[in-house]
Protein backbone atom coordinates (compact mmCIF):
# COMPACT_ATOMS: atom_id res chain seq x y z
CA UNK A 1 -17.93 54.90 34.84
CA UNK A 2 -15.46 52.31 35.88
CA UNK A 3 -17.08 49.62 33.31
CA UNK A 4 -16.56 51.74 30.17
CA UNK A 5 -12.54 52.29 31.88
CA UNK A 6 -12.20 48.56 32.24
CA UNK A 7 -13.80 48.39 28.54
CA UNK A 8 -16.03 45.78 30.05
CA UNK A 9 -18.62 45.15 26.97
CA UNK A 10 -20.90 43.44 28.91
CA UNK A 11 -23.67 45.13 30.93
CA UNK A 12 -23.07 45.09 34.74
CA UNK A 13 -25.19 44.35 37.50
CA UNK A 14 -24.86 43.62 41.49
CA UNK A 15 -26.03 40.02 40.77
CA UNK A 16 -22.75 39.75 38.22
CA UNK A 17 -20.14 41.47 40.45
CA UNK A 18 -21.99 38.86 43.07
CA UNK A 19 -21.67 36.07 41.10
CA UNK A 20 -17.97 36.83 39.60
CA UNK A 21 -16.71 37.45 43.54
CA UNK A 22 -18.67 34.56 44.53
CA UNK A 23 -16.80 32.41 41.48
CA UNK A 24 -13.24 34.33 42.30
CA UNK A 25 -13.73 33.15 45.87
CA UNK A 26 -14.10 29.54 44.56
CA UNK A 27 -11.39 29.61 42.05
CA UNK A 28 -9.05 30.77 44.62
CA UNK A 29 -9.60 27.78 46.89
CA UNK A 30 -12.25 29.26 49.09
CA UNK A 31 -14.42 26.76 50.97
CA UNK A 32 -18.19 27.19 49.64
CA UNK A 33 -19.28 27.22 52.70
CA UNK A 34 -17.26 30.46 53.75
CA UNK A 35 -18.51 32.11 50.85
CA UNK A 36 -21.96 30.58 51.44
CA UNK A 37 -21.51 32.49 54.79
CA UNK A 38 -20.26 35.85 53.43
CA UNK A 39 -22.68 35.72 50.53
CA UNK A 40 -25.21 35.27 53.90
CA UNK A 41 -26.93 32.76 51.94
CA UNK A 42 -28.91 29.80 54.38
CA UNK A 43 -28.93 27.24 51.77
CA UNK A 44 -25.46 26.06 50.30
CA UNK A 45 -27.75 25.28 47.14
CA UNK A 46 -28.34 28.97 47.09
CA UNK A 47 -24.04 29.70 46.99
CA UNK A 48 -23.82 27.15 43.92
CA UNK A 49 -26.22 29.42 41.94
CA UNK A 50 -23.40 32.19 41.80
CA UNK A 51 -20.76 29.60 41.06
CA UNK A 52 -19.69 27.81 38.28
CA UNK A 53 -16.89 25.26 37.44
CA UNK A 54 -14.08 26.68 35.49
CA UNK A 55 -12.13 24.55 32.90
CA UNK A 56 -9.20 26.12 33.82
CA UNK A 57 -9.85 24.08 37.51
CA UNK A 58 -10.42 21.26 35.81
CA UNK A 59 -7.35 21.05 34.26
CA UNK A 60 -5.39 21.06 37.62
CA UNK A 61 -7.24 18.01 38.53
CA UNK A 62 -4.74 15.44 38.45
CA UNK A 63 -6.00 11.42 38.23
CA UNK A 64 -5.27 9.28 41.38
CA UNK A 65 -4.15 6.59 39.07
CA UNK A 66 -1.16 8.62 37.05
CA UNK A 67 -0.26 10.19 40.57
CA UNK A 68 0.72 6.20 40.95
CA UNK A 69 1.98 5.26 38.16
CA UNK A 70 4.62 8.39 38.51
CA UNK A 71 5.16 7.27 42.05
CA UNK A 72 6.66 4.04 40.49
CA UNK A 73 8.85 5.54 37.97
CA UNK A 74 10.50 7.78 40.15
CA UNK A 75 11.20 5.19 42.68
CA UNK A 76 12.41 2.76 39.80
CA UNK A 77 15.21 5.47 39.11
């Protein structure tokens, strides 16, 4: 079985492979509602069941105000 060649621990279902392609999709900058549409869900509230936030995405969110701040030292150069 692939799982025991990946030496994937974890039991696997179709929900997780849904909900780990569904998360992938997300992660790699996929609009939620394109995967909300591929999913064929109706409800967007029914995509954000699959998903989840990773910290990893978190960290790449940079804050507005040290965007500006940087702005100013580089033009003060």
């Amino acid at each position: 079985m692939a799982r025991e060649q990946a030496e994937i621990k974890k039991d696997v279902t179709i929900h997780s492979l849904r909900h780990s392609f569904a998360t992938h999709l997300l992660e790699n900058g996929i609009d939620l509602r394109y995967i909300q549409e591929i999913l064929g869900h109706k409800s967007s509230k029914t995509t954000e069941i699959y998903t989840h936030v990773s910290n990893k995405d978190l960290m790449k969110i940079r804050n507005p105000l040290d965007q500006i701040l940087e702005g100013k030292r580089d033009s003060s150069l």
